[in-house]
Protein backbone atom coordinates (compact mmCIF):
# COMPACT_ATOMS: atom_id res chain seq x y z
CA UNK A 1 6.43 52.63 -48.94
CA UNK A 2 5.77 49.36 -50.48
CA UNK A 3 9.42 48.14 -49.58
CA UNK A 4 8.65 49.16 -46.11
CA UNK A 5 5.47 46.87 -45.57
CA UNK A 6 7.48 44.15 -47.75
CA UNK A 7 10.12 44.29 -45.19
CA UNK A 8 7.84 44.31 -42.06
CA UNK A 9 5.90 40.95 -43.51
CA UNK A 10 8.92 39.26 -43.83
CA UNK A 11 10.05 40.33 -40.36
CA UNK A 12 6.44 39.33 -39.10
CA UNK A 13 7.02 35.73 -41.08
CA UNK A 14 10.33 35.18 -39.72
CA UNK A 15 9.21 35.76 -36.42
CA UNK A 16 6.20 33.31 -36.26
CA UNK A 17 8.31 30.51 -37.68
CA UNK A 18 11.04 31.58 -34.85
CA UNK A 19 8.35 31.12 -32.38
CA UNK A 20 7.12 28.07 -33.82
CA UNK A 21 10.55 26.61 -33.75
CA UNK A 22 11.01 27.43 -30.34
CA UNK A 23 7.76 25.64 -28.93
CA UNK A 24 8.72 22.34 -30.90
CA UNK A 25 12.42 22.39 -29.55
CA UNK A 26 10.22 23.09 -25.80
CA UNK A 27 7.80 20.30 -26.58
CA UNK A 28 10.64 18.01 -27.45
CA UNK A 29 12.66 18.54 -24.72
CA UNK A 30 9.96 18.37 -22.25
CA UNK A 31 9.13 15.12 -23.58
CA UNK A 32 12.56 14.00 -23.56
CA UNK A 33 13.15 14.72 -19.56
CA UNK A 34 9.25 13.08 -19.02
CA UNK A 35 11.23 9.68 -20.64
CA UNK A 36 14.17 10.03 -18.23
CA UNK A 37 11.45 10.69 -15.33
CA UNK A 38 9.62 7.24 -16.76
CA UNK A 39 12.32 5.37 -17.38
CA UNK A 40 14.78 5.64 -14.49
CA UNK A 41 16.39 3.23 -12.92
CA UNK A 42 14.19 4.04 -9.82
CA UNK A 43 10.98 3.72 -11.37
CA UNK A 44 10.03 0.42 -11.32
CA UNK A 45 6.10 1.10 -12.56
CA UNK A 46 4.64 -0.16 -15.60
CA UNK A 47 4.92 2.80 -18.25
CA UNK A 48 1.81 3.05 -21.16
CA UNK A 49 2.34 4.93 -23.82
CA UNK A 50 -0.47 6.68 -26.03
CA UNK A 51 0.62 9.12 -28.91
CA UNK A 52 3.05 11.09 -26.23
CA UNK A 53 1.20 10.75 -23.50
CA UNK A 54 2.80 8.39 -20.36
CA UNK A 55 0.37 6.83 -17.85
CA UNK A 56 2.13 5.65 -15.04
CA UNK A 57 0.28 2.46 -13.00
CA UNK A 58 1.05 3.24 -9.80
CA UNK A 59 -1.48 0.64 -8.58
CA UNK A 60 -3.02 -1.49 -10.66
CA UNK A 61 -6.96 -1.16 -10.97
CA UNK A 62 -9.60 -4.08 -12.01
CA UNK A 63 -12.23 -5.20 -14.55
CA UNK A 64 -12.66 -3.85 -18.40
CA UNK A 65 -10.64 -1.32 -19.74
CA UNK A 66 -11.67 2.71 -20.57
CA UNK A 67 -12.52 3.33 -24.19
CA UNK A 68 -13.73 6.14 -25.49
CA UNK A 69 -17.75 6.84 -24.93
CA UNK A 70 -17.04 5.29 -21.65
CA UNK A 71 -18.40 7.41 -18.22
CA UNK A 72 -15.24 7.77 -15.82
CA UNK A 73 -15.20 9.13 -12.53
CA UNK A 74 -11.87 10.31 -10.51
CA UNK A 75 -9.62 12.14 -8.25
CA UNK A 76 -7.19 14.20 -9.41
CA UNK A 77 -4.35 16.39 -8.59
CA UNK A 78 -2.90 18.59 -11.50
CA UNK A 79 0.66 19.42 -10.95
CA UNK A 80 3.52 21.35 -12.92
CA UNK A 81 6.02 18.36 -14.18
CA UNK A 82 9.31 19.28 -12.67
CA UNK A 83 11.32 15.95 -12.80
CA UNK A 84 8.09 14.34 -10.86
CA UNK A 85 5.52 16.24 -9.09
CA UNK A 86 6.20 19.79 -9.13
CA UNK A 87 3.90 22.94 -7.72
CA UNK A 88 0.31 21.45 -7.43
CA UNK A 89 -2.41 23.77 -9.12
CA UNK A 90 -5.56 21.80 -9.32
CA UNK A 91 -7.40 18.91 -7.18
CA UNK A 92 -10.67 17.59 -6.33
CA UNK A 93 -8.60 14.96 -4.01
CA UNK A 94 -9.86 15.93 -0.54
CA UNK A 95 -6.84 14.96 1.56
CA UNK A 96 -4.75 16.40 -0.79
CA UNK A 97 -6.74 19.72 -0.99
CA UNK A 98 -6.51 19.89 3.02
CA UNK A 99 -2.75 19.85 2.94
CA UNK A 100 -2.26 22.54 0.27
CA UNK A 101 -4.60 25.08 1.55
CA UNK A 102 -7.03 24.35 -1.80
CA UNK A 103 -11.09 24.03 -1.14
CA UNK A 104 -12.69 21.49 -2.60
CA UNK A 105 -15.90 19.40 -1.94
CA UNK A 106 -14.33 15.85 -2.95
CA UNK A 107 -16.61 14.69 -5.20
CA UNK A 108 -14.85 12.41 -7.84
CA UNK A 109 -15.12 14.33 -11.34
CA UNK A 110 -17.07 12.38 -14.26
CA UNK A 111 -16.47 12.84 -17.88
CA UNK A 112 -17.44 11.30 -20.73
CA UNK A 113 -14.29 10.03 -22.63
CA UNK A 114 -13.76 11.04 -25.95
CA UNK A 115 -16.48 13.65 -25.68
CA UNK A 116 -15.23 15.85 -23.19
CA UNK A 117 -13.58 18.99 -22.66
CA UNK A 118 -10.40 17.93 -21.20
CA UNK A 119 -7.17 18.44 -22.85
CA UNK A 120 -5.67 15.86 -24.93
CA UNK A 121 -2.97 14.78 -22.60
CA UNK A 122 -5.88 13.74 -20.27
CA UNK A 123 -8.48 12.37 -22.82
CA UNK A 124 -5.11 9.57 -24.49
CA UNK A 125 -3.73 9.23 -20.65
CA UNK A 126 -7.62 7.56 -19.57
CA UNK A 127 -7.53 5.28 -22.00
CA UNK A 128 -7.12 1.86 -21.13
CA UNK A 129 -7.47 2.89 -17.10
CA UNK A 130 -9.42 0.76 -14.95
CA UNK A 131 -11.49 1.16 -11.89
CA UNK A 132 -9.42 0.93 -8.51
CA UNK A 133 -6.65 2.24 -11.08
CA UNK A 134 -4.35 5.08 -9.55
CA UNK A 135 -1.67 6.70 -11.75
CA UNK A 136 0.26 9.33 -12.89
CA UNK A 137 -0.64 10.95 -16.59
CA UNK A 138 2.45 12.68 -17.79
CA UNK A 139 2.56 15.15 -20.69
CA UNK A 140 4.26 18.01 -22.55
CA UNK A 141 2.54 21.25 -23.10
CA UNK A 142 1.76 20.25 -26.61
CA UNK A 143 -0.96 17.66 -25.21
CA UNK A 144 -1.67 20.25 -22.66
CA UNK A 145 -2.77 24.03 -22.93
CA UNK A 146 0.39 24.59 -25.33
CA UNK A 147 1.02 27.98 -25.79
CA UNK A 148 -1.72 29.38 -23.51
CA UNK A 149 -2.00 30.31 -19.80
CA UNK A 150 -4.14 29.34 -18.22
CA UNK A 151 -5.36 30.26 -14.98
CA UNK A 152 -2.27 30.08 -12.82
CA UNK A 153 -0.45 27.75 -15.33
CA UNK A 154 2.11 29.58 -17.50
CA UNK A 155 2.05 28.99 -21.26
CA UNK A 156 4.13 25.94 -22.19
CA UNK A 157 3.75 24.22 -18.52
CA UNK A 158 4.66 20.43 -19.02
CA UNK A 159 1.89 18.55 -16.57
CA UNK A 160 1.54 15.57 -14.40
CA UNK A 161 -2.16 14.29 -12.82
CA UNK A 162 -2.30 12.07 -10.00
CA UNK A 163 -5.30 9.83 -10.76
CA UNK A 164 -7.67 7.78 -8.79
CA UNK A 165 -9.74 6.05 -10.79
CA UNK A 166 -13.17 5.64 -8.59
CA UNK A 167 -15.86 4.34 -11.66
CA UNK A 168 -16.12 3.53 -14.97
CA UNK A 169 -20.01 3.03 -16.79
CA UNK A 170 -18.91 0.98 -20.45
CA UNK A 171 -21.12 3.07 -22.85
């Protein structure tokens, strides 16, 4: 009996560190094709980099830079990264909420950075943003929900935001 539960522990073991493997070599390569996305040869955007987290300056914004305690307000759009933007799950961007079929009431979302409940991909991506800013914040599932689904999102989902960056009150 005791040989029996040894084996099935080990088995157990062997199988966590399998799945554990697996969601590095996932968060690896997903970073890996976000780098190709960033740096091709067609993108010619300024790239920042934050702890694996890419913010793309797709137009560049004015006056001080985010830090964290800082109050920012923004438009978003939450899409699955698929080489760029892929299937878009979440906005509070009102024209782009019309086109998909999503409801929204357009006000710009404010968060406290730093102290907030948004994942970490978001919370390194803000930093440094400025008002007037809009960008993409690109990031594996490891800065993301990981190995969670959530809402419509399967577990593992590499993610891209399309930011607007409408405020920003320096703490």
């Amino acid at each position: 009996m005791a040989k029996k539960y040894l084996i099935l522990c080990i088995a157990a073991l062997l199988a966590i560190c399998c799945d554990k493997e697996d969601r590095k070599n996932t968060y690896a390569n997903q970073e890996a094709l976000i780098d190709s996305y960033v740096s091709s040869p067609s993108s010619d955007y300024t790239a920042v980099y934050n702890e694996g987290v890419v913010r793309v300056i797709l137009e560049e914004g004015a006056g001080t830079e985010a830090a964290n305690g800082d109050s920012i307000y923004f438009h978003y759009s939450g899409y699955v990264f698929s080489r760029g933007k892929g299937a878009l799950f979440a906005t509070n961007d009102e024209e782009v909420a019309e086109e998909a079929g999503f409801v929204t009431d357009g006000k710009a979302f404010g968060t406290k950075l730093g102290h907030s409940a948004l994942v970490e991909g978001l919370k390194k991506g803000l930093e440094g943003v400025k008002t007037g800013e809009r960008c993409y914040i690109i990031f594996s599932a490891r800065y993301g929900y990981g190995n969670q689904t959530m809402n419509t999102l399967p577990k593992l989902t590499p993610l891209l935001f399309e930011m607007k960056i409408e405020k920003i009150v320096k703490n």
